[in-house]
Protein backbone atom coordinates (compact mmCIF):
# COMPACT_ATOMS: atom_id res chain seq x y z
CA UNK A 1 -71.32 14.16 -9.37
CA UNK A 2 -69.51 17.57 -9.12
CA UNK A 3 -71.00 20.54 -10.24
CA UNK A 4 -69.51 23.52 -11.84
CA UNK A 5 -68.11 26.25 -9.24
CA UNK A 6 -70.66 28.99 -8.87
CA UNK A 7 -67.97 31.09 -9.45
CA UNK A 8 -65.42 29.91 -11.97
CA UNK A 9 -62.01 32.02 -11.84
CA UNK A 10 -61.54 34.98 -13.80
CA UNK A 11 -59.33 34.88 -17.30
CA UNK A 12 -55.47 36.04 -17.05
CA UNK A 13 -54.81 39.82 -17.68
CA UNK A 14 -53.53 40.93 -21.05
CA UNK A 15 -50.13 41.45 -21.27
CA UNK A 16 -48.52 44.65 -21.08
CA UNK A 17 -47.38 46.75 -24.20
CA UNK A 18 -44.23 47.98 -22.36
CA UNK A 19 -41.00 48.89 -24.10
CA UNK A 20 -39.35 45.32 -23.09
CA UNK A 21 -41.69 43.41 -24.94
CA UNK A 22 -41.34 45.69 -27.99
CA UNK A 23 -39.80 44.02 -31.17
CA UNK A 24 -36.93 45.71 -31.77
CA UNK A 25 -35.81 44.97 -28.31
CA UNK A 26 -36.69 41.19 -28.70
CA UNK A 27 -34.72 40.65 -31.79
CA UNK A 28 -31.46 42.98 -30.39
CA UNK A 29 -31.89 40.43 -27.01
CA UNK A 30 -32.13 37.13 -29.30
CA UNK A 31 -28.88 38.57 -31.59
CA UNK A 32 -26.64 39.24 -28.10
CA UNK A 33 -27.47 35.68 -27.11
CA UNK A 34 -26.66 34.08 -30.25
CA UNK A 35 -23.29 36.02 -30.38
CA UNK A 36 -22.66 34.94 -27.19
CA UNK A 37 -23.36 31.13 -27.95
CA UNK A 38 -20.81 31.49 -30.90
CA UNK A 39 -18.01 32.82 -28.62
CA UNK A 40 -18.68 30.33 -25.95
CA UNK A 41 -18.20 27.66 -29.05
CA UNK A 42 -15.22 28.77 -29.90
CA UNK A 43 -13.34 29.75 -26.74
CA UNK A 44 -13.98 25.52 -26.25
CA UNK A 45 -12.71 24.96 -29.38
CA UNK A 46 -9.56 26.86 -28.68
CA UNK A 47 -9.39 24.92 -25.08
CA UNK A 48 -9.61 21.67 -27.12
CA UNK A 49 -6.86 22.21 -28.93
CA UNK A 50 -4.53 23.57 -26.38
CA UNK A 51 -5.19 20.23 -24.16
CA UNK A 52 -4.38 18.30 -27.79
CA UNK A 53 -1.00 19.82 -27.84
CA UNK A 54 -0.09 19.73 -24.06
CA UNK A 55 -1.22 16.03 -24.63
CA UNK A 56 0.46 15.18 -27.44
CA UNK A 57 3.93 17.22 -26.31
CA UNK A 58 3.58 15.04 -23.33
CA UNK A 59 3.16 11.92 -24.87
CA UNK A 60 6.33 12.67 -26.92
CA UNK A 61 8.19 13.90 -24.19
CA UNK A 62 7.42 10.55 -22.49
CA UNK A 63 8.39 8.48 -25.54
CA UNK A 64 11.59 10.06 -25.65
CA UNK A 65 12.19 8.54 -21.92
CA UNK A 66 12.86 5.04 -21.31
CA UNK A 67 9.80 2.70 -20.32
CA UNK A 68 11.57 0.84 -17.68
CA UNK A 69 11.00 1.68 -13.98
CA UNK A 70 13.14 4.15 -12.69
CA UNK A 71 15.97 3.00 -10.04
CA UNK A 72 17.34 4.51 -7.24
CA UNK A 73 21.29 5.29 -8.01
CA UNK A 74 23.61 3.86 -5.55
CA UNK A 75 26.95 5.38 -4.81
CA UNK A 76 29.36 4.09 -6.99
CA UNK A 77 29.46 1.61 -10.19
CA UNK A 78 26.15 -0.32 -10.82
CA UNK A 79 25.27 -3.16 -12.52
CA UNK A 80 24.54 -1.92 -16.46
CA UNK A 81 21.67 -4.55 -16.23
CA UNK A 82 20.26 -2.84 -13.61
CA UNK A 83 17.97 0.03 -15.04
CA UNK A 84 18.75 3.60 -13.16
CA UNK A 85 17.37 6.82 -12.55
CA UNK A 86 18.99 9.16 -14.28
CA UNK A 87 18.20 12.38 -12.05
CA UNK A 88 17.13 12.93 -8.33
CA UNK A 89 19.15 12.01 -5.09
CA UNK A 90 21.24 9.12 -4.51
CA UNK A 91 20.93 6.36 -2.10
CA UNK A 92 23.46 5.35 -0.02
CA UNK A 93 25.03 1.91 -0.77
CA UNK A 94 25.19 1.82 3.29
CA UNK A 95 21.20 2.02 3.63
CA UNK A 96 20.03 -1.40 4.53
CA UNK A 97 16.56 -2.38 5.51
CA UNK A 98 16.13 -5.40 7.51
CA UNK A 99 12.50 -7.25 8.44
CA UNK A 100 12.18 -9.23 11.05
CA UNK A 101 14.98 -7.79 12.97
CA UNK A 102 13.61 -8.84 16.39
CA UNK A 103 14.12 -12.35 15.54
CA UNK A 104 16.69 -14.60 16.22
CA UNK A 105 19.04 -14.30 13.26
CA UNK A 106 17.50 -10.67 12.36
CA UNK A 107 18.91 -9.37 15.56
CA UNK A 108 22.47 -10.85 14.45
CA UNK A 109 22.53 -9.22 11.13
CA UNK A 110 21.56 -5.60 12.36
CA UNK A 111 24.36 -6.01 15.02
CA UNK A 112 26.76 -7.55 12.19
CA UNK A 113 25.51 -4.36 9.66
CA UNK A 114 25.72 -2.04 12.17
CA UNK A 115 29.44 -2.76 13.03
CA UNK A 116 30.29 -2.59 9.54
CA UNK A 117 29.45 1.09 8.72
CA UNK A 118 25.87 0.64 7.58
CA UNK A 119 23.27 2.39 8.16
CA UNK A 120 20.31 -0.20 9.39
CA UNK A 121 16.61 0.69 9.60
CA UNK A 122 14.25 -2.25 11.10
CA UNK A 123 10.98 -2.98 9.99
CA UNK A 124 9.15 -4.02 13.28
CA UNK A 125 5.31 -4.51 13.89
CA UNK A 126 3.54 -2.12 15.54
CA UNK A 127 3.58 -3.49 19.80
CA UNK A 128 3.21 -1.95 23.06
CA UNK A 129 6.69 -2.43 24.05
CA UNK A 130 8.77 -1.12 21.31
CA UNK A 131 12.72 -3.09 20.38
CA UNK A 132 14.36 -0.26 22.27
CA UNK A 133 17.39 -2.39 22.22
CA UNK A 134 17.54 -1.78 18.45
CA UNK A 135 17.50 1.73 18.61
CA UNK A 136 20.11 1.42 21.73
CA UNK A 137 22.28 -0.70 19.04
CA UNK A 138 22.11 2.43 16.95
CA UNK A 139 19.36 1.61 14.41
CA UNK A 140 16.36 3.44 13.53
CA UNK A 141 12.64 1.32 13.64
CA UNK A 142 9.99 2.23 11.39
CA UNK A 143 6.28 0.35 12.25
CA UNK A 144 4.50 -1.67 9.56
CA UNK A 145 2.53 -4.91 9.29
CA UNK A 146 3.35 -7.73 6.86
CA UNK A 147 -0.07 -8.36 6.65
CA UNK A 148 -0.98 -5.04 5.88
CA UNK A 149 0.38 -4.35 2.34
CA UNK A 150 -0.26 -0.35 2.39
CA UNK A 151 2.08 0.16 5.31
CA UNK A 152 5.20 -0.76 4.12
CA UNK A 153 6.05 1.48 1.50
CA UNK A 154 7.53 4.19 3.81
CA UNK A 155 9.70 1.59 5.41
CA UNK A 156 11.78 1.28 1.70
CA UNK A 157 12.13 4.76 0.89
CA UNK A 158 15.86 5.81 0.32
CA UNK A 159 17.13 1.95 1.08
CA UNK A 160 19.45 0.29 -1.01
CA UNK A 161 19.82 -3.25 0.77
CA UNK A 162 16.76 -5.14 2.29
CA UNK A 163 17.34 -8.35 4.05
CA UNK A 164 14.60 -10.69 4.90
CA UNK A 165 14.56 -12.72 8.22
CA UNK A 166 10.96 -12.44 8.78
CA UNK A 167 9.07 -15.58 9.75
CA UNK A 168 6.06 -16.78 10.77
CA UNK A 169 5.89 -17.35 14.67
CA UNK A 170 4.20 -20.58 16.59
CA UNK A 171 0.55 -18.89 16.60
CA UNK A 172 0.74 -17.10 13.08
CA UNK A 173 -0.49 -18.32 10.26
CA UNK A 174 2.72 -19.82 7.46
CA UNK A 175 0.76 -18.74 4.57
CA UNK A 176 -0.15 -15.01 5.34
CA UNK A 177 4.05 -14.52 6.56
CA UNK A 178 5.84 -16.68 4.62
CA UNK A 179 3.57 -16.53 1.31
CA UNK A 180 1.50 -13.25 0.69
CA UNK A 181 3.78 -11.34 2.91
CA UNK A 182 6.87 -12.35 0.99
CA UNK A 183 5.06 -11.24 -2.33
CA UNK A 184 4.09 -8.19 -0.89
CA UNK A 185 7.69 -7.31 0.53
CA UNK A 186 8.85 -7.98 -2.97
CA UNK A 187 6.79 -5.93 -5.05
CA UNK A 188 7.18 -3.02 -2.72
CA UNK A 189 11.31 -3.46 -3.49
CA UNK A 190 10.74 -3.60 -7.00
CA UNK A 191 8.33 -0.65 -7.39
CA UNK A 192 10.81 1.25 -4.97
CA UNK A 193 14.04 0.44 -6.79
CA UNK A 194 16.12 -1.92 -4.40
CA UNK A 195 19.32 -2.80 -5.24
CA UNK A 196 19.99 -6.14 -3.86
CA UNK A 197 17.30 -8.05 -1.89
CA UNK A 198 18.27 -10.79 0.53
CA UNK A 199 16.15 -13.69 1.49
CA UNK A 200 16.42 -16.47 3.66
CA UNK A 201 15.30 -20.17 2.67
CA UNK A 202 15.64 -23.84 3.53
CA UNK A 203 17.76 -26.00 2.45
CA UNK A 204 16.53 -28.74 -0.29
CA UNK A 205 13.70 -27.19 -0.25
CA UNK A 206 13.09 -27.98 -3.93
CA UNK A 207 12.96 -31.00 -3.10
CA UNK A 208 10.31 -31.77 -0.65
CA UNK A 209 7.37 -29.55 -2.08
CA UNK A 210 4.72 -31.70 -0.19
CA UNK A 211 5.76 -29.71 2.81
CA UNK A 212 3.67 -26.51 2.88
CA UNK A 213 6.79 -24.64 4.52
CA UNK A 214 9.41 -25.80 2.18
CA UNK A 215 7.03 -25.40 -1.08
CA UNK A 216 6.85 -21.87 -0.08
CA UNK A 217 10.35 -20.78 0.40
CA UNK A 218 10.94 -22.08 -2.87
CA UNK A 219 7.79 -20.52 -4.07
CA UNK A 220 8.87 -17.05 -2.76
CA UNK A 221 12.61 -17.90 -4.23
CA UNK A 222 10.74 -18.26 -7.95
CA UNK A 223 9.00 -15.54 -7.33
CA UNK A 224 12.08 -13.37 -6.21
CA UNK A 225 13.96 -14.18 -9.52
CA UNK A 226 10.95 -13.60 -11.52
CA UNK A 227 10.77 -9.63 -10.04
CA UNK A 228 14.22 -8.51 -12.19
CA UNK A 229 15.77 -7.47 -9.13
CA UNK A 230 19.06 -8.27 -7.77
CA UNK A 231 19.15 -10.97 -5.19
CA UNK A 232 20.85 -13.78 -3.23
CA UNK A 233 19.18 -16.72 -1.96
CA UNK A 234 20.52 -17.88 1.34
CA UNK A 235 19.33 -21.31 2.28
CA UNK A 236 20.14 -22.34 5.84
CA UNK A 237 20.17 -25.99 6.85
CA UNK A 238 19.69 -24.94 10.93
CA UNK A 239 20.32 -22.70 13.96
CA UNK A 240 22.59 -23.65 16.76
CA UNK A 241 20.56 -20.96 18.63
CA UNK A 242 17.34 -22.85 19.58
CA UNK A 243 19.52 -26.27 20.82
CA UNK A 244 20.06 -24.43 23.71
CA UNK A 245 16.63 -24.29 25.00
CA UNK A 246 15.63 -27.89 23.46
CA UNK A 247 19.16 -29.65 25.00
CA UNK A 248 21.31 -27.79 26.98
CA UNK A 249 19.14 -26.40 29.60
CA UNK A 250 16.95 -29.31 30.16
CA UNK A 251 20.05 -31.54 30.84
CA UNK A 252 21.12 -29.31 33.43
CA UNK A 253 17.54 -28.71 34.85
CA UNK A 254 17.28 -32.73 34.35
CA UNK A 255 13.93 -32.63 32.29
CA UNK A 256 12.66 -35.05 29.65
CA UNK A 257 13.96 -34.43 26.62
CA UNK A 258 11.69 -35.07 23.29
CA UNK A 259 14.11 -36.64 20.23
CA UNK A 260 12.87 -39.03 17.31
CA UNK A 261 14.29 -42.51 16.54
CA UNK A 262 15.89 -41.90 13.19
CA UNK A 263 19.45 -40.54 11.88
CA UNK A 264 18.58 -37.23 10.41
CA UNK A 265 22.04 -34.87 11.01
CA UNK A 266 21.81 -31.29 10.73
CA UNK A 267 24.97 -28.91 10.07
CA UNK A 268 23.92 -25.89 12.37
CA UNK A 269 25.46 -22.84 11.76
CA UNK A 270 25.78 -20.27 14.99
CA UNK A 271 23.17 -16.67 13.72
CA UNK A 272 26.55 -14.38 14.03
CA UNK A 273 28.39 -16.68 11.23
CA UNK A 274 25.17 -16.70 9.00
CA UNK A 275 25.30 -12.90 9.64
CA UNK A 276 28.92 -12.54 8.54
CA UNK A 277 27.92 -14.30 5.74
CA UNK A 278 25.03 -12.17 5.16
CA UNK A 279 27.04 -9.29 5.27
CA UNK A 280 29.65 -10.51 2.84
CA UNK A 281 27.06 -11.87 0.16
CA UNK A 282 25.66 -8.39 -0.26
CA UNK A 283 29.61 -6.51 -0.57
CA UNK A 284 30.60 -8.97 -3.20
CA UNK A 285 29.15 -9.14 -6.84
CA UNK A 286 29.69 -12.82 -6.96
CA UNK A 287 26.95 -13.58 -4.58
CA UNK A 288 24.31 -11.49 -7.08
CA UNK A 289 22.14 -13.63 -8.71
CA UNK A 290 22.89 -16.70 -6.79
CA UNK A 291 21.20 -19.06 -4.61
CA UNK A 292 23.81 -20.70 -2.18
CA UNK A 293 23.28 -23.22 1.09
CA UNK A 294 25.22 -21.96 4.00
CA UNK A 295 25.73 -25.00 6.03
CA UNK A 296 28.23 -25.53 9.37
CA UNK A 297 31.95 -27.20 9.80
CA UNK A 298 29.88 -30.90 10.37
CA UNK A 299 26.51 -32.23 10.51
CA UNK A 300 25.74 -34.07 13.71
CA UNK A 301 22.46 -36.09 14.59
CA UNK A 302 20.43 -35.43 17.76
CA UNK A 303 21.68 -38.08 19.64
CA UNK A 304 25.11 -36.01 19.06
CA UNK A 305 23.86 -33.22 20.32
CA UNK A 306 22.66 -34.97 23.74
CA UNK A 307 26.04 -36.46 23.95
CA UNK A 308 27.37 -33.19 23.91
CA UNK A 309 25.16 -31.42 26.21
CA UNK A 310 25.67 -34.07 28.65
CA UNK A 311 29.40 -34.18 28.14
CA UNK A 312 29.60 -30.81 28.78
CA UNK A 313 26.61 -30.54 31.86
CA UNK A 314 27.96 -32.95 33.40
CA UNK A 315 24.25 -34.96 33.85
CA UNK A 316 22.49 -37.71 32.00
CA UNK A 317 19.96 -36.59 29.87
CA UNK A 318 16.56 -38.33 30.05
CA UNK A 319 15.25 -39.22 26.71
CA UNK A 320 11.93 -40.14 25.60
CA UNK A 321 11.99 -41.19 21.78
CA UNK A 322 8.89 -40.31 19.35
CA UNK A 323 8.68 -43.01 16.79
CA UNK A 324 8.58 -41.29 13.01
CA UNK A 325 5.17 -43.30 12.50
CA UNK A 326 3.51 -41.49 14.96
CA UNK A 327 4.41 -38.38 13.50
CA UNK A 328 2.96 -39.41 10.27
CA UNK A 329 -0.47 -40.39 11.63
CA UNK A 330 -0.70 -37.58 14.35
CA UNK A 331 -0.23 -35.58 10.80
CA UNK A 332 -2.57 -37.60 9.21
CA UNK A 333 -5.40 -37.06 11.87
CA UNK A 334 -5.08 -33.17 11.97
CA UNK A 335 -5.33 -32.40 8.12
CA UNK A 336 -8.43 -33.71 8.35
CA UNK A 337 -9.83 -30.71 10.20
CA UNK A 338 -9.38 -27.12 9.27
CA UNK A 339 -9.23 -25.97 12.31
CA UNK A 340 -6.04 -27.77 13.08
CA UNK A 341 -4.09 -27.95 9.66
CA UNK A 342 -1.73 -25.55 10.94
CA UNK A 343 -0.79 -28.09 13.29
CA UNK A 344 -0.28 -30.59 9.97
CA UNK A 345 1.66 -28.40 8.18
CA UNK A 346 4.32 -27.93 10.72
CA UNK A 347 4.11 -31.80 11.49
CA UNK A 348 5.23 -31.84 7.91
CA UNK A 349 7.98 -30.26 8.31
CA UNK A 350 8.79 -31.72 11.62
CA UNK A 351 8.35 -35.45 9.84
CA UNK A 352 10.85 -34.22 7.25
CA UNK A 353 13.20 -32.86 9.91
CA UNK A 354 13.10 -36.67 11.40
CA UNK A 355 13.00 -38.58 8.15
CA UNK A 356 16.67 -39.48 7.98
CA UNK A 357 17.63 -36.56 5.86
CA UNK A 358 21.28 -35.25 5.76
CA UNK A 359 20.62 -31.39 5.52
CA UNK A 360 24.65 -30.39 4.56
CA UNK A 361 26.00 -28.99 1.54
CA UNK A 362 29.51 -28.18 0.22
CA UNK A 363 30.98 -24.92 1.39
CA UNK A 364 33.89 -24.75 -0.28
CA UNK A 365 32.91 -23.05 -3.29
CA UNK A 366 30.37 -20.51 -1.09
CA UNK A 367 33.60 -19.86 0.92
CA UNK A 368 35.25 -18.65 -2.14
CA UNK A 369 32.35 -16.59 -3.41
CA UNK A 370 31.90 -15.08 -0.01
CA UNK A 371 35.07 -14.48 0.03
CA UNK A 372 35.88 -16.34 3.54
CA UNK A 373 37.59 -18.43 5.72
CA UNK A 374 36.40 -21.67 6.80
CA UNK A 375 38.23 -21.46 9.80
CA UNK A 376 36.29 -18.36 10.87
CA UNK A 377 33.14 -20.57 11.42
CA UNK A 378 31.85 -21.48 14.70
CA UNK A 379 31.83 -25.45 15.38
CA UNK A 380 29.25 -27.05 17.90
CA UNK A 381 31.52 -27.90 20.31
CA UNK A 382 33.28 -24.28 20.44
CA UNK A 383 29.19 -22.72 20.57
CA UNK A 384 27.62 -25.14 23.44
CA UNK A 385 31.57 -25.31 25.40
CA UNK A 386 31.36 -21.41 25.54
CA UNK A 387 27.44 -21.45 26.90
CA UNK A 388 28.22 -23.94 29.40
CA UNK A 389 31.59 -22.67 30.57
CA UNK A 390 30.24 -18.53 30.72
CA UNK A 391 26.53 -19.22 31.87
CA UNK A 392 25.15 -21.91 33.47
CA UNK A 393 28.63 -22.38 35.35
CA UNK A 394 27.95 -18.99 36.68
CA UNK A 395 24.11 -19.73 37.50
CA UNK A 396 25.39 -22.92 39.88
CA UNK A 397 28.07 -20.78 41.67
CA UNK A 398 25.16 -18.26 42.67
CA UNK A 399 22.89 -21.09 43.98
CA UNK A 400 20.37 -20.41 41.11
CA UNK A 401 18.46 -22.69 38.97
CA UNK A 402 18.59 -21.81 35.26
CA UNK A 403 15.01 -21.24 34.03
CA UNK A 404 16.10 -19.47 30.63
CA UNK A 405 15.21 -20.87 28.07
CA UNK A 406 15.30 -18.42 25.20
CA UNK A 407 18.66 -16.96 26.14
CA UNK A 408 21.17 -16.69 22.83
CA UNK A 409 24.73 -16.28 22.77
C-alpha cells in the first residue's frame, strides 16, 4: 500500500488585494464587456439585413430576365425561336467548328468551308505529329479529347456552326465515339449557344436498330432534336473514297479481292459532293430542322464496282466470295465473348451491308432544299475514270508499283 508523503505540498498563497481585483474595477470590466457583446449583436444584425436586400434585389433583378439560356447572336436575322443574348459580342455567322477534321470526309468539308469565306477551327486529338496540313489549308486546330468531356469547352467558344464527322476508328471503341462522345459534343453546343449543329448518320438507320452502329446514330439523332438546338441530319448511304483501296488498287496490284454473294447496291457519293452539300445545308434555312439522306446519281452492287475497276485497269480481278451465312455465325461466335464483341458489332453492320439492302433514296426534293444541281454530282464512273487516268497511269509510266492504299482524290 502507499503511504502518505512525508512531506505533503504546501497550500496555495492567498490572493493579492491589489487594485485589479478591487470591486469597482470588476464591475466597470464586466459593464465594457457586456456593451461590447450588445454592439457586436447588432452590427450582425445590421449585416443580416444588408445581405437580405442585396439578396432579394438580386433575385428580382433576375426575375425580371428571361430563364432561358442565353445565345450567342449571330450576324444578321435569327430564328425568333431561337432564344438570344441580348448583350455581349457577336459571333460571326462565318465561325464554324468542325470535329473530326482529319478524317476522310472532315478533311473535305474544312477545304469546302474554307473556300467559301468561313472561318474553320478543327477539333483534333491531342498526337505527336500535329494536322499541319490543316493549318497550311488556313485553319486554326485547337486539342481536345472526345473522351474527355472537360476539354472541349474551349474548342466552342465564339463558334456559330459545328459540324460533326467524327467517328470511331478500327481499334476504338463505337460506344465511347459514337455514343457518349456524341452526347457530350452536344451538350457542350447547347450550354455554349450554337447556332446550327451538323451531324452525320446512316442511312435507314431507323430501321435496323439490332445493329449497335446504326441504333446509335439514330440514338444520337433523338438525342440531337431533343437538345432545342438547330440542326440538320445528314444521313449518308456510302463513300466512293474507301473503293479505291478495297477495288481499284488491288486489281491493278492483282490481289484477292474479298466481296459477299448477295445484291446489296450502294449509291456512293464522292466526300467533296457530300461537302458541297454540307456547306449548302447550313446557308439555307430550309435544311434547319431536317433530317435528309444524301445519296449518289445510281446505286451499283459490288460486282459493279469490280466490273468497273477492271474495265478501267485493264486486269481481271480475282474474287473470292464470303457467303452471308458465314458472316452470321462468325458474328454469332464472337458475341459470345466480351473480349471480342467489338468484332460482333461491326460484323453487324458488315452482315447488314451484305444483306441485299438497297441503301438509295430520292434526291430530288434534297436537291431543291439544298438548293442544287443534280448535274453537279460526281458519278462512279467520272470518280474511278479520273483515279485511273491521273494516278496509277502515271505510277506504270515511272516503272513503279502502286502500294497506296489510302490515297483520296
Amino acid at each position: 500500500q502507499k503511504t502518505a508523503p512525508r512531506h505533503p505540498p504546501p497550500p496555495p498563497p492567498p490572493l493579492s488585494r491589489c487594485c485589479c481585483a478591487s470591486r469597482p474595477f470588476l464591475k466597470y470590466r464586466r459593464q465594457k464587456r457586456k456593451m461590447a457583446a450588445v454592439a457586436e449583436l447588432a452590427s450582425r444584425a445590421a449585416f443580416a439585413g444588408a445581405s437580405s436586400r442585396f439578396v432579394n434585389a438580386k433575385a428580382s433583378r433576375s426575375s425580371a430576365r428571361s430563364v432561358t439560356p442565353l445565345r450567342c447572336v449571330g450576324e444578321g436575322s435569327i430564328d425568333q425561336a431561337t432564344p438570344v443574348a441580348t448583350s455581349g459580342t457577336p459571333v460571326r455567322k462565318t465561325s464554324m467548328l468542325v470535329i473530326g477534321a482529319t478524317g476522310t470526309l472532315g478533311r473535305q468539308v474544312v477545304r469546302r468551308a474554307l473556300d467559301e469565306g468561313y472561318d474553320v477551327r478543327c477539333l483534333v486529338r491531342p498526337r505527336q505529329n500535329p494536322a499541319d496540313f490543316l493549318r497550311d489549308w488556313g485553319a486554326t486546330t485547337v486539342s481536345g479529347d472526345l473522351t474527355k468531356p472537360e476539354t472541349l469547352p474551349a474548342a466552342f467558344v465564339g463558334i456559330h456552326v459545328v459540324v460533326d464527322a467524327s467517328t470511331a476508328r478500327p481499334e476504338e471503341d463505337t460506344f465511347v465515339i459514337d455514343w457518349k462522345a456524341k452526347v457530350a459534343c452536344i451538350q457542350t453546343a447547347a450550354a455554349m449557344g450554337i447556332q446550327r449543329y451538323v451531324f452525320y448518320s446512316i442511312d435507314q438507320c431507323d430501321q435496323h436498330k439490332d445493329v449497335p452502329l446504326m441504333n446509335m446514330k439514330y440514338a444520337v439523332e433523338e438525342y440531337l432534336k431533343a437538345s432545342g438546338m438547330n440542326y440538320t441530319v445528314l444521313r449518308l448511304c456510302g463513300f466512293m473514297q474507301p473503293l479505291i483501296s478495297g477495288y481499284a488498287v488491288p486489281v491493278l496490284e492483282e490481289q484477292t479481292l474479298w466481296g459477299t454473294d448477295d445484291d446489296t447496291r450502294t449509291a456512293y457519293l464522292d466526300t467533296q459532293d457530300i461537302a458541297k452539300m454540307t456547306l449548302a445545308a447550313v446557308r439555307r434555312e430550309e435544311a434547319n430542322r431536317k433530317v435528309l439522306t444524301l445519296a449518289g446519281p445510281k446505286a451499283y452492287s459490288v460486282k459493279e464496282v469490280i466490273q468497273i475497276c477492271e474495265k478501267l485497269g485493264g486486269a481481271e480481278a480475282k474474287v473470292t466470295k464470303v457467303p452471308v451465312l458465314l458472316l452470321k455465325v462468325t458474328r454469332g461466335l464472337t458475341r459470345f465473348f466480351q473480349w471480342t464483341a467489338p468484332a460482333a458489332d461491326r460484323l453487324a453492320f458488315a452482315e447488314v451491308l451484305a444483306s441485299g439492302v438497297k441503301f438509295d433514296a430520292p434526291m430530288e426534293e434534297t436537291y431543291k432544299t439544298l438548293g442544287m444541281d443534280v448535274n453537279e454530282t460526281t458519278t462512279l464512273e467520272g470518280y474511278m475514270e479520273e483515279y485511273f487516268s491521273k494516278i496509277l497511269k502515271k505510277l506504270k509510266e515511272v516503272g513503279g508499283a502502286s502500294r497506296q492504299r489510302d490515297f483520296y482524290l
